[in-house]
Each structure stands twice: as structure tokens, then as C-alpha cells.
C-alpha atoms as a PDB file:
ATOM      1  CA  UNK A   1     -21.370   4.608  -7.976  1.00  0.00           C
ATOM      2  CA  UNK A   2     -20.814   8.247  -8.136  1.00  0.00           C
ATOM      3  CA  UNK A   3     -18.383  10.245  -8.969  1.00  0.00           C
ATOM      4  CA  UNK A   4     -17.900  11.685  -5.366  1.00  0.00           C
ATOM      5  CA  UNK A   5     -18.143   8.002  -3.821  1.00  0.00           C
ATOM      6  CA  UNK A   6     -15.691   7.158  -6.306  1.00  0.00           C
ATOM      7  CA  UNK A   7     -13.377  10.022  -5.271  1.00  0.00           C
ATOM      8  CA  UNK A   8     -14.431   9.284  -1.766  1.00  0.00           C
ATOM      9  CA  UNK A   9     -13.037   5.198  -1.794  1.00  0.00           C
ATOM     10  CA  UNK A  10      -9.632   6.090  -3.889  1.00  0.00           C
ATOM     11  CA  UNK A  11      -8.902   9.075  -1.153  1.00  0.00           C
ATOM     12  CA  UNK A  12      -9.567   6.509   1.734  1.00  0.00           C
ATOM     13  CA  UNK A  13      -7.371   4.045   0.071  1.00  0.00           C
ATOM     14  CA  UNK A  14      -4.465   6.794  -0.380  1.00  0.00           C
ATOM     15  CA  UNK A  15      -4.756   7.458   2.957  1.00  0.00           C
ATOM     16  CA  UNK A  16      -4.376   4.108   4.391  1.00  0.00           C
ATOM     17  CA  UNK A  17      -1.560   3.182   2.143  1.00  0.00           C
ATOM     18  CA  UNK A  18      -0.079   6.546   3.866  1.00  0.00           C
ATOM     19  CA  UNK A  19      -0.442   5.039   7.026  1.00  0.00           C
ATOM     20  CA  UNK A  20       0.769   1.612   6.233  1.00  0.00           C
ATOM     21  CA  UNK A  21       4.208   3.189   4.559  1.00  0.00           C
ATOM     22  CA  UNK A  22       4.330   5.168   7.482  1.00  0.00           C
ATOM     23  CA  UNK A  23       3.959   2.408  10.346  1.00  0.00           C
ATOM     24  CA  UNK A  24       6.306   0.359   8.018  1.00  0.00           C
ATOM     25  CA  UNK A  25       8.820   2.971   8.052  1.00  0.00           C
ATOM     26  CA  UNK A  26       8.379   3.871  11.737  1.00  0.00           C
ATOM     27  CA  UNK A  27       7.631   0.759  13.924  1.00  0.00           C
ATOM     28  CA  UNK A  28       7.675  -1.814  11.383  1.00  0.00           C
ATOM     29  CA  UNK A  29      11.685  -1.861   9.993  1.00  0.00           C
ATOM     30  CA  UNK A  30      12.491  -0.907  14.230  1.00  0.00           C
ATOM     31  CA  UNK A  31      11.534  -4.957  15.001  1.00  0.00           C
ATOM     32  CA  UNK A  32      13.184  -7.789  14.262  1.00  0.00           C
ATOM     33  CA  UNK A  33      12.291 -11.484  14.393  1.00  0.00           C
ATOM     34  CA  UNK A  34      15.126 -14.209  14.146  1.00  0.00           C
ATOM     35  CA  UNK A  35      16.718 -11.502  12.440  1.00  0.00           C
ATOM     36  CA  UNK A  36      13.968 -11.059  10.042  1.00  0.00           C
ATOM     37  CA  UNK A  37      12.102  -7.343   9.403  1.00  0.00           C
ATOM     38  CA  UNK A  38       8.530  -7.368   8.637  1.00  0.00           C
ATOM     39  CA  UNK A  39       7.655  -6.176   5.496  1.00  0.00           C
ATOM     40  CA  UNK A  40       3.807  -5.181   4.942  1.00  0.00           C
ATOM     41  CA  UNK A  41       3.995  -3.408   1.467  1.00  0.00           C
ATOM     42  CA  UNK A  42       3.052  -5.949  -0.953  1.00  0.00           C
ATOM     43  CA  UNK A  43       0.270  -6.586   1.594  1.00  0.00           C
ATOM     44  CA  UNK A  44      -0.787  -3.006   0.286  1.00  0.00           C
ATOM     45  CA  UNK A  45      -0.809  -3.557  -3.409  1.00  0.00           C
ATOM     46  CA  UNK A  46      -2.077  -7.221  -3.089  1.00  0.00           C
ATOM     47  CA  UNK A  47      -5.441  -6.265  -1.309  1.00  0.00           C
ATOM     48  CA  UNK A  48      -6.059  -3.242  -3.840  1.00  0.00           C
ATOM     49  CA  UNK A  49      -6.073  -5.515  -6.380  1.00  0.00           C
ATOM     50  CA  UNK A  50      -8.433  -8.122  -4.647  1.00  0.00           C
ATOM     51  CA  UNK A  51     -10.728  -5.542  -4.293  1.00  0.00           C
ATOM     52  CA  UNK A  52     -10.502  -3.241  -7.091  1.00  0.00           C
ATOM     53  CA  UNK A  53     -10.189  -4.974 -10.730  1.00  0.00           C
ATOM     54  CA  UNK A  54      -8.902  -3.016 -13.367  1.00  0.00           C
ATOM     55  CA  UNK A  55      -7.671   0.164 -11.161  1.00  0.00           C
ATOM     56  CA  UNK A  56      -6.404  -2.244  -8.316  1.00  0.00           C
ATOM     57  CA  UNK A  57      -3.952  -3.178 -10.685  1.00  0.00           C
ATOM     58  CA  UNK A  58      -2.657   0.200 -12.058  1.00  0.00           C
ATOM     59  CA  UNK A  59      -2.625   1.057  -8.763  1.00  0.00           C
ATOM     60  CA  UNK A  60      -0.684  -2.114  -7.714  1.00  0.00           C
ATOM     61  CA  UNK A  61       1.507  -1.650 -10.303  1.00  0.00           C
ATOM     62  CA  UNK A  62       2.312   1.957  -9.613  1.00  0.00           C
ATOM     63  CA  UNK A  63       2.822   1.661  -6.124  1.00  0.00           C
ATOM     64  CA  UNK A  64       5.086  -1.600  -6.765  1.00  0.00           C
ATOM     65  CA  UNK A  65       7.318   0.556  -8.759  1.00  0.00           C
ATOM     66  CA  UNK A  66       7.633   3.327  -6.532  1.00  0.00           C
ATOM     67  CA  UNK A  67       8.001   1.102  -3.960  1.00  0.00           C
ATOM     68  CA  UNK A  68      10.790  -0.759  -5.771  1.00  0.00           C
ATOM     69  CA  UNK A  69      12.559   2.765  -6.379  1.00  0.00           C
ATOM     70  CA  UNK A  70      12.265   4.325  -2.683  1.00  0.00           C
ATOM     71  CA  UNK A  71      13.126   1.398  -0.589  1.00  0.00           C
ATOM     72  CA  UNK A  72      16.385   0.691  -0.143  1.00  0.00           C
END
């Protein structure tokens, strides 16, 4: 893999985390089931490290934390 291919897949997967927080925080936390908000962000870190190995996890890790610091 190349360099740009590699810049190329991290970028797409920055992106669609973007757009996963954002339809979390916009349609997502807006429904409620038996009381019960959906919650799709460990979703996000869980399939980055199922398809990345050793940067899924960093990554998973990373966005866990910040994830654990800006949700309330």
C-alpha cells in the first residue's frame, strides 16, 4: 500500500467517524426507545479495530478517550 492510499483510507475513516458523531449528536440522542437512547460510538471504535490491527487500536483507544471526555 502506498503512502497516498494509506493517507487516502485514514481520511475516509475520519470522515465517517465525523458523520457518525454527527448523526449521533443530531438524530441519534433526539429518539428514544422504552426510554432508552441509541448509542452508536463504540460501534465506531469497535469496527476500526476489526479492520485495522495495530492502528485500529490507537485509534480506538484515542477516540474512546475523547469520547469518554466530550460526552456528557
Amino acid at each position: 500500500m502506498t503512502r497516498r492510499d494509506y493517507t487516502l483510507k485514514w481520511l475516509f475513516y475520519s470522515l465517517a467517524t465525523l458523520l457518525l458523531v454527527v448523526v449521533q449528536d443530531i438524530i441519534l440522542n433526539h429518539i428514544s426507545l422504552w426510554g432508552v437512547h441509541p448509542f452508536i460510538l463504540p460501534l465506531i471504535a469497535a469496527l476500526a479495530t476489526m479492520w485495522e490491527s495495530n492502528e485500529g487500536v490507537i485509534f480506538a483507544l484515542v477516540f474512546g478517550l475523547l469520547t469518554d471526555l466530550t460526552t456528557k
